[in-house]
N, C-alpha and C. Protein backbone atom coordinates (compact mmCIF):
# COMPACT_ATOMS: atom_id res chain seq x y z
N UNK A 1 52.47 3.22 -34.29
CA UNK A 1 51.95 2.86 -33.02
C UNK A 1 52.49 1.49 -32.64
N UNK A 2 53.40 1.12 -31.51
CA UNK A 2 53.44 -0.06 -30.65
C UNK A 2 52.72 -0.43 -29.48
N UNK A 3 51.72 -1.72 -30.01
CA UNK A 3 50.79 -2.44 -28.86
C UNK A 3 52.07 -3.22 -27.94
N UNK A 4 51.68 -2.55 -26.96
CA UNK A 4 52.19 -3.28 -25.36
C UNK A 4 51.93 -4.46 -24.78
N UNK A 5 50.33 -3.96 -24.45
CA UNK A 5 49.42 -5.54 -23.71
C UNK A 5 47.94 -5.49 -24.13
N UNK A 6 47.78 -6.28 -24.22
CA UNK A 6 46.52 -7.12 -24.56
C UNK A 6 44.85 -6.59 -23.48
N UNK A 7 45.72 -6.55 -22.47
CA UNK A 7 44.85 -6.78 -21.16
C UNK A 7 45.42 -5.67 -19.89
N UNK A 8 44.87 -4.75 -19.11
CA UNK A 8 45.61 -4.07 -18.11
C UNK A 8 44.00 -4.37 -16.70
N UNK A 9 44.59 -4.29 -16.08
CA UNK A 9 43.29 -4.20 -14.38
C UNK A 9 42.69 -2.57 -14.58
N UNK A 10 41.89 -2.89 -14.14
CA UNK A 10 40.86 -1.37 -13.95
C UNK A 10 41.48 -0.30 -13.27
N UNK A 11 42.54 -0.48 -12.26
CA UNK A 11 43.77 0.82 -11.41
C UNK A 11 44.52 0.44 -12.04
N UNK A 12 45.76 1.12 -12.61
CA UNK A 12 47.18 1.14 -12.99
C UNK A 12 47.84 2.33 -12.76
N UNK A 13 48.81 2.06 -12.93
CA UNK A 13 50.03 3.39 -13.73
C UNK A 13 50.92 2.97 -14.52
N UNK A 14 51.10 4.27 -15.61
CA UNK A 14 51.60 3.53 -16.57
C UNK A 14 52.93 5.19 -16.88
N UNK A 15 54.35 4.53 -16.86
CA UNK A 15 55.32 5.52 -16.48
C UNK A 15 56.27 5.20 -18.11
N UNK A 16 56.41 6.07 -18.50
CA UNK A 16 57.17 6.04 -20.07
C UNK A 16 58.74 7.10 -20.06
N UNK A 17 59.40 6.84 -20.73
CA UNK A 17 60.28 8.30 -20.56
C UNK A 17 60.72 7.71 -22.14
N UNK A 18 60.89 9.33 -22.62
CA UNK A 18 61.08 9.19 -23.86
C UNK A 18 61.78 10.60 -24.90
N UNK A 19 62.14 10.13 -25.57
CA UNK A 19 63.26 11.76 -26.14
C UNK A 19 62.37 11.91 -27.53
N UNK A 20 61.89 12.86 -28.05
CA UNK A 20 61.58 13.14 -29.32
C UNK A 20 62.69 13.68 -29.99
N UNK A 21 63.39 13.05 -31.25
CA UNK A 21 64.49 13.40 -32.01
C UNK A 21 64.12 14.42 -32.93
N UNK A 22 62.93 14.25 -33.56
CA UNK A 22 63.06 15.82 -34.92
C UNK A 22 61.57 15.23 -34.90
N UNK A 23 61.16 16.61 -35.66
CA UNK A 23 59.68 16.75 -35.72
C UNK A 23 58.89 17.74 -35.26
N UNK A 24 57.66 18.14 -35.53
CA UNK A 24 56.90 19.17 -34.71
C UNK A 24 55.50 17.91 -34.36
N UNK A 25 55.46 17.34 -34.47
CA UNK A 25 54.06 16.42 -33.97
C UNK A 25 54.40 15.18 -32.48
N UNK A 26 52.95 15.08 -32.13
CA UNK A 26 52.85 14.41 -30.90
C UNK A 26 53.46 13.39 -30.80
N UNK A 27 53.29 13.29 -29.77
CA UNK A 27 54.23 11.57 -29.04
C UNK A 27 53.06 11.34 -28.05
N UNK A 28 52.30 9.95 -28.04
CA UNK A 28 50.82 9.52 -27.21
C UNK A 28 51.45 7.92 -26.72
N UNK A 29 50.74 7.87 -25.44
CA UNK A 29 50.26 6.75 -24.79
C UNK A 29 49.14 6.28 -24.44
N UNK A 30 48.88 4.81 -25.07
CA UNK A 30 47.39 4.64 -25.34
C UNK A 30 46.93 3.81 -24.67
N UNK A 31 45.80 3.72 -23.54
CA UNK A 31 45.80 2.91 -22.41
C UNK A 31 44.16 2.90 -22.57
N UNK A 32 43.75 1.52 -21.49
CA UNK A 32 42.50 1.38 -22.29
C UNK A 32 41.60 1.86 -20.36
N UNK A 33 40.74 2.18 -20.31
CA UNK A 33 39.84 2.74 -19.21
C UNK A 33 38.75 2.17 -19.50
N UNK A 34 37.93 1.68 -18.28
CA UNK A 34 36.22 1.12 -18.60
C UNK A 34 36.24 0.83 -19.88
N UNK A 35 37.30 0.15 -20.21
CA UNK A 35 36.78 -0.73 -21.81
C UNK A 35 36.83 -0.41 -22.86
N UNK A 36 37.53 1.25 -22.41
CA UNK A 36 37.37 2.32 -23.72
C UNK A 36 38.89 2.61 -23.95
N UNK A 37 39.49 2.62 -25.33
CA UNK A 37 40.70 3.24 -25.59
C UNK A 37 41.12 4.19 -25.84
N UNK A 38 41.68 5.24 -24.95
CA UNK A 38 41.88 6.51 -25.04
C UNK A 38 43.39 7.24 -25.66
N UNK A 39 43.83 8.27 -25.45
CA UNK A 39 45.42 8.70 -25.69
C UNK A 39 45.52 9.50 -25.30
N UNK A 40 46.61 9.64 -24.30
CA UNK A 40 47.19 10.77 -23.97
C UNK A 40 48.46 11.34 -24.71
N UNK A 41 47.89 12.65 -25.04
CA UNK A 41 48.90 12.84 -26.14
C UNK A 41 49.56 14.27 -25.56
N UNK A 42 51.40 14.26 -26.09
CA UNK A 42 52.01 15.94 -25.39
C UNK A 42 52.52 16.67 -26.66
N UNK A 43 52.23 17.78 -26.37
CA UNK A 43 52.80 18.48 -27.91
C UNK A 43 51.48 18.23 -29.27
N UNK A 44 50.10 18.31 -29.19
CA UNK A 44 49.76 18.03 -30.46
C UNK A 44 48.97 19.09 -31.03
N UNK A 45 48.63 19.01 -32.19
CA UNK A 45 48.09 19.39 -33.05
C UNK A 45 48.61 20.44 -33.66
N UNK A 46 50.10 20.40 -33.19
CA UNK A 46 51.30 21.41 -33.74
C UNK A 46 50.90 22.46 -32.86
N UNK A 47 50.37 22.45 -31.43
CA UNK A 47 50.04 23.69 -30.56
C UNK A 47 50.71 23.81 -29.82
N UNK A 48 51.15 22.46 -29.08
CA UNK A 48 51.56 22.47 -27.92
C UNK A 48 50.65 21.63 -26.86
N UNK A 49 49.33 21.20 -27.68
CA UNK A 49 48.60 20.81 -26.82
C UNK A 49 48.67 19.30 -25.97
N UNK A 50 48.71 19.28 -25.02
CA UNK A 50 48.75 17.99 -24.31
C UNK A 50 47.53 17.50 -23.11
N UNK A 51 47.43 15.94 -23.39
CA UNK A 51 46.27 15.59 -22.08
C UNK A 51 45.80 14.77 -23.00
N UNK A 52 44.17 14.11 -22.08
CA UNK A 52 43.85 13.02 -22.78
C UNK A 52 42.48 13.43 -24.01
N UNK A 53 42.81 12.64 -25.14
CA UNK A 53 41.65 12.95 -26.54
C UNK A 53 41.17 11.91 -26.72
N UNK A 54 40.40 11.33 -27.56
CA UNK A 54 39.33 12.53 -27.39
C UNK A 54 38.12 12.38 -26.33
N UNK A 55 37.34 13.02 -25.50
CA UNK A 55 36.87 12.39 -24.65
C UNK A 55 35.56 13.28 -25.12
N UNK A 56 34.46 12.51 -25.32
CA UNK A 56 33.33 12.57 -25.63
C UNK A 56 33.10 13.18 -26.92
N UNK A 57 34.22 13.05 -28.02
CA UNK A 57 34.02 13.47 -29.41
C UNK A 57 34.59 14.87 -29.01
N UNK A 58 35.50 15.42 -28.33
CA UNK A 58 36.06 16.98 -28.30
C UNK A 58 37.55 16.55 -28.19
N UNK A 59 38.21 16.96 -28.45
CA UNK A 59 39.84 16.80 -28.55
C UNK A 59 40.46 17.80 -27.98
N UNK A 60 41.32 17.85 -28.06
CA UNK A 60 42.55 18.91 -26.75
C UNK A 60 42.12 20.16 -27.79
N UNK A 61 41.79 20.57 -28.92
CA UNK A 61 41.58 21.74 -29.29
C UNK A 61 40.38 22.64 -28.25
N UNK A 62 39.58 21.93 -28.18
CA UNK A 62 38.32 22.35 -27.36
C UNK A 62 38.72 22.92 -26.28
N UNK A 63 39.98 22.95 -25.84
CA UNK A 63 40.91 23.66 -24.68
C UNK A 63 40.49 23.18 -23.12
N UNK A 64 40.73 21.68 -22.86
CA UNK A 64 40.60 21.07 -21.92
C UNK A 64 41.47 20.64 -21.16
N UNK A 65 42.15 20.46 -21.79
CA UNK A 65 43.85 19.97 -21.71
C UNK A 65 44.71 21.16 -20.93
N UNK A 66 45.84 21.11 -21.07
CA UNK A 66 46.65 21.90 -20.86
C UNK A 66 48.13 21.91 -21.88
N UNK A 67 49.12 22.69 -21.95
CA UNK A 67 49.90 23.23 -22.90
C UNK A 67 51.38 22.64 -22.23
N UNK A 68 52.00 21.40 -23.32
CA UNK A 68 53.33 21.31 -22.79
C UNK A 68 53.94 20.87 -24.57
N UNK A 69 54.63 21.83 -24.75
CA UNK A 69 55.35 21.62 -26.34
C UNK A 69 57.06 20.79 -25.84
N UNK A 70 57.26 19.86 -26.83
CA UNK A 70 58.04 19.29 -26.63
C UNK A 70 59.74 20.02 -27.39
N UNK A 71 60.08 19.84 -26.75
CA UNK A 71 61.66 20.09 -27.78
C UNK A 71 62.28 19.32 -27.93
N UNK A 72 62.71 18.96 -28.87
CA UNK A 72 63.63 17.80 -30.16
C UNK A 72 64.97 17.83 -29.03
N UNK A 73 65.48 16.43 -28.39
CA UNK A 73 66.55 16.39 -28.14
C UNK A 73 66.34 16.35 -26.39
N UNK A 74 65.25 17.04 -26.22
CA UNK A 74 65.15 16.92 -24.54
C UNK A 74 64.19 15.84 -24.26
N UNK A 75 65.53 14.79 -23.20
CA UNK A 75 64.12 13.64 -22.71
C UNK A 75 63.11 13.86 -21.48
N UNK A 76 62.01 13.53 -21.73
CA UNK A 76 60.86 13.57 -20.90
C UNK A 76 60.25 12.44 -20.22
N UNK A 77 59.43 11.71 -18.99
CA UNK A 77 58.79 11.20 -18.42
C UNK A 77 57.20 11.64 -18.60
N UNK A 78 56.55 10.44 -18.85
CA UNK A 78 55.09 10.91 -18.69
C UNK A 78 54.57 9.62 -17.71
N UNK A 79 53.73 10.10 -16.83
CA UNK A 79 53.06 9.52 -16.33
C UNK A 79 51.35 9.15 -15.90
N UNK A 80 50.74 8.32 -16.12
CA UNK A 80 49.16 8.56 -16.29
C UNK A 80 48.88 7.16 -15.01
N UNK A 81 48.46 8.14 -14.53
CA UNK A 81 47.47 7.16 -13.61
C UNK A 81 46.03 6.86 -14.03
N UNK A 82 45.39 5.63 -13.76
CA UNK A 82 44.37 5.24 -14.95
C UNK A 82 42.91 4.37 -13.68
N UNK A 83 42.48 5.38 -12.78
CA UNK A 83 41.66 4.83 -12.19
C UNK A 83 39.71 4.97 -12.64
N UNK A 84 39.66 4.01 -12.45
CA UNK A 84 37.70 4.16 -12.68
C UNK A 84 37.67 5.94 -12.56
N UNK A 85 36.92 5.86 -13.92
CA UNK A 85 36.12 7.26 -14.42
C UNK A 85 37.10 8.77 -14.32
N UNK A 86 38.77 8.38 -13.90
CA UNK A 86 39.14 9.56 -14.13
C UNK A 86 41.48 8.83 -14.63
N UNK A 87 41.50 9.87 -15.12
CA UNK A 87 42.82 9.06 -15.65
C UNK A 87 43.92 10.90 -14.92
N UNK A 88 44.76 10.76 -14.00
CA UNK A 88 46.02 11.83 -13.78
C UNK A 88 46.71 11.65 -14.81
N UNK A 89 47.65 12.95 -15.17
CA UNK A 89 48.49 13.15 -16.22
C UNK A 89 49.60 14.00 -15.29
N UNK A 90 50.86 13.36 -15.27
CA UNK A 90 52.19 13.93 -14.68
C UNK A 90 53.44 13.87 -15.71
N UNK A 91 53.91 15.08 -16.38
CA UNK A 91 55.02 14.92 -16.63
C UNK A 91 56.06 15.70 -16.38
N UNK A 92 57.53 14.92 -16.35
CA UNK A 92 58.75 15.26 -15.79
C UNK A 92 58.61 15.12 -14.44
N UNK A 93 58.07 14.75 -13.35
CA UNK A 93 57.93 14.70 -12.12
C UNK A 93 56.59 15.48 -11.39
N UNK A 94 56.31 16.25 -12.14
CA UNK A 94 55.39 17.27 -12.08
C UNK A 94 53.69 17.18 -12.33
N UNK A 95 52.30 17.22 -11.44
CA UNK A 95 51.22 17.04 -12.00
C UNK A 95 51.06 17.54 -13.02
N UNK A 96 49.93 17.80 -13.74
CA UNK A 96 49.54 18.25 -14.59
C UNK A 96 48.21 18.38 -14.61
N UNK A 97 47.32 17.17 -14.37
CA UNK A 97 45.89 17.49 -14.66
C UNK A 97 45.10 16.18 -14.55
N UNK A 98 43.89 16.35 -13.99
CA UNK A 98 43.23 15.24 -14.11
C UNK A 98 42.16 15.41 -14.74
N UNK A 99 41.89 14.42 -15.58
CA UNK A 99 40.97 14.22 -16.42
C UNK A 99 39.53 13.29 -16.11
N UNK A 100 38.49 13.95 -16.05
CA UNK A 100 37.38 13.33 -15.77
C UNK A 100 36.90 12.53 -16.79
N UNK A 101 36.28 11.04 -16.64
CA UNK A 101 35.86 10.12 -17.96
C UNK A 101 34.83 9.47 -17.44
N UNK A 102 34.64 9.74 -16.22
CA UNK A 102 33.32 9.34 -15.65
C UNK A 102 32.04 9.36 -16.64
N UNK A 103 31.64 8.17 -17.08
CA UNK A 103 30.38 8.34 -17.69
C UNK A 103 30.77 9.03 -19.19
N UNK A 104 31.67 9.21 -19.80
CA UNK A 104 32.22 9.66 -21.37
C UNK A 104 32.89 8.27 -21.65
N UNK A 105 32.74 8.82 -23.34
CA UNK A 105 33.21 7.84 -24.48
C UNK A 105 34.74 8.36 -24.72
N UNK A 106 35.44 7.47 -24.38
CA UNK A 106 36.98 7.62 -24.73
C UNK A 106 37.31 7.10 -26.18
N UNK A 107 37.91 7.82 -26.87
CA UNK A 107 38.41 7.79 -28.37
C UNK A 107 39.65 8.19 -28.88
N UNK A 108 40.31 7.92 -29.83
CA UNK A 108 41.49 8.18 -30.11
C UNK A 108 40.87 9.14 -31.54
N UNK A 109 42.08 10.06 -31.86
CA UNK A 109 41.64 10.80 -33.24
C UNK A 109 42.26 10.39 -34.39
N UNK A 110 41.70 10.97 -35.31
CA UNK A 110 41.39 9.91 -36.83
C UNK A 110 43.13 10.37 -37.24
N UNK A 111 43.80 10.27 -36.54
CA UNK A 111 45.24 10.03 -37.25
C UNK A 111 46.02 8.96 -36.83
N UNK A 112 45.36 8.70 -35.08
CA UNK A 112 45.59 7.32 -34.76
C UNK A 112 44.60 5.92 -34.60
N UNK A 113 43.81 6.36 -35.32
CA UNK A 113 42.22 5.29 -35.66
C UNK A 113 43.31 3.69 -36.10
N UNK A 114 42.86 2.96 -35.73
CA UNK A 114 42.85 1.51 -35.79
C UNK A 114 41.92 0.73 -35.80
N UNK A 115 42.17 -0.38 -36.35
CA UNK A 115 40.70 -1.83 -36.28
C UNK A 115 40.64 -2.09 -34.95
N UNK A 116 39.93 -1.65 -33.82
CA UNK A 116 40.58 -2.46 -32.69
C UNK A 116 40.02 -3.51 -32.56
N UNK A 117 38.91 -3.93 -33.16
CA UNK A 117 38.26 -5.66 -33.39
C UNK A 117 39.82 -6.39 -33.69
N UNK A 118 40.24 -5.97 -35.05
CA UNK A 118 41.19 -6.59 -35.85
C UNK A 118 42.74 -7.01 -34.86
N UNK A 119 43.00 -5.33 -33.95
CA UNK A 119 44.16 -5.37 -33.30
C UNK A 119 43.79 -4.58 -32.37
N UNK A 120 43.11 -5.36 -31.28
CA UNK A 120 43.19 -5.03 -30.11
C UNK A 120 44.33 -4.49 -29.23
N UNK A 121 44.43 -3.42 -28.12
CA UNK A 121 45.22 -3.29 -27.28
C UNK A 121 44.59 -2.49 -26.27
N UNK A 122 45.10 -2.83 -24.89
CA UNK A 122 45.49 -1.78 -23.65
C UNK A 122 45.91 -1.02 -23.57
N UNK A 123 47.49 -1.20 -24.25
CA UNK A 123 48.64 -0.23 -23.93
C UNK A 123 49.54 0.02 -25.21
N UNK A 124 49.55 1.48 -25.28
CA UNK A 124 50.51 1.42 -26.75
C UNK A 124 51.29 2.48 -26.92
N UNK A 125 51.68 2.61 -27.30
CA UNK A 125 53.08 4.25 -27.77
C UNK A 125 52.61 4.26 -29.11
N UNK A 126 52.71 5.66 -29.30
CA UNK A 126 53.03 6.35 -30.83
C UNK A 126 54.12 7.66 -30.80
N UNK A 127 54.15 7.96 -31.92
CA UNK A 127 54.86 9.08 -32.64
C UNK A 127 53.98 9.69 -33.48
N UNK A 128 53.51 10.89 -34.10
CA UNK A 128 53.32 10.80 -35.11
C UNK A 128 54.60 11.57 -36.22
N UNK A 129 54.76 11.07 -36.96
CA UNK A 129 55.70 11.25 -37.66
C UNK A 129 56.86 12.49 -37.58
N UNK A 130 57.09 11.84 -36.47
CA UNK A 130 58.22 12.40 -35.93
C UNK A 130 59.14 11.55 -34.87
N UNK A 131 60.44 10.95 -35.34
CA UNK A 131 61.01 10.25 -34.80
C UNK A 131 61.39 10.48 -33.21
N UNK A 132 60.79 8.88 -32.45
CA UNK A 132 61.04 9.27 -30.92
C UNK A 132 61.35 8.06 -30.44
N UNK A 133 62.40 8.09 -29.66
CA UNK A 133 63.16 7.30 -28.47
C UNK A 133 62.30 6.77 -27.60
N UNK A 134 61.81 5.95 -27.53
CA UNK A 134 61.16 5.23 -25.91
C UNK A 134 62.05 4.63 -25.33
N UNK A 135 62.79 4.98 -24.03
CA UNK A 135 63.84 4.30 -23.47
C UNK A 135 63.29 3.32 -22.45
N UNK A 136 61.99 3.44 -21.87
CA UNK A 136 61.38 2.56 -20.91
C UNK A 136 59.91 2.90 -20.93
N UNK A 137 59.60 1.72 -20.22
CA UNK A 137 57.93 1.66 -19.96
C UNK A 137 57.76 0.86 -18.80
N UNK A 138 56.92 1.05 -18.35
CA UNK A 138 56.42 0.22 -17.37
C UNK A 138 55.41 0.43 -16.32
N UNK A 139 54.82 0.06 -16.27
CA UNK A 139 53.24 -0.26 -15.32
C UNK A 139 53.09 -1.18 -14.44
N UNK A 140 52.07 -0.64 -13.78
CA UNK A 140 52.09 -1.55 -12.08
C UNK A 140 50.52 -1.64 -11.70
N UNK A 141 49.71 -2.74 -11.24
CA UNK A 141 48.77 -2.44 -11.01
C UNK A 141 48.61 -1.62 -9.44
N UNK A 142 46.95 -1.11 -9.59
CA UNK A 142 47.41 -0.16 -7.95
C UNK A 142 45.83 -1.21 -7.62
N UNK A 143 46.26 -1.92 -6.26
CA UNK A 143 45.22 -1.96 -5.61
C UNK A 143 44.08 -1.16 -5.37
């Protein structure tokens, strides 16, 4: 996992593009909402499953999400818009889904658990063990 920033405003967007080289596991962006640190993750749990986990202790298995499996070698764009109580998910140019957090506990799952007392963050990339390219990042606040 690479921490980004420290600190993000309550509206953002946050735009990534990135190639997964080998592997069958997720690639997540970890952005923080009402105070809470969440992940949006594409391709996981070796399903295919993608969107944001875990939100109120249920994870993309619980079938909330929606289905985008990645292939080794093809680069992708993800995009998450991150407004009070609900976070959009767009990738390759394309919507995908919005996610309600209104009033839920946003959590990350116990493969990407961290101290966040210890090491705080806003914004972060992972892999899970499966090597991946981040060619850019970047975020903007939205009025």
């Amino acid at each position: 996992m690479l921490k980004l920033e420290n600190e993000l405003p309550e509206s953002y967007d946050v735009r990534t593009t990135f190639t997964r080289l080998s592997g069958k596991h997720s690639v997540a962006l970890f952005f923080r909402s009402g105070g809470q640190i969440g992940g949006v993750d594409l391709d996981g749990w070796e399903e295919g499953l993608a969107g944001v986990q875990e939100i109120s202790g249920r994870d993309l298995r619980a079938g909330y999400g929606f289905r985008f499996p990645l292939v080794n070698g093809e680069p992708h764009e993800l995009l998450i818009e991150v407004r009070p109580g609900k976070v959009r998910v767009s990738v390759d140019g394309e919507f995908k889904k919005e996610f309600d957090t209104a009033g839920k506990t946003l959590t990350v799952t116990n493969v990407w658990r961290w101290n966040s007392l210890a090491r705080p963050l806003a914004l972060g990339l992972g892999s899970y063990q499966s090597p991946t390219r981040f060619e850019k990042v970047e975020w903007r606040e939205v009025p």
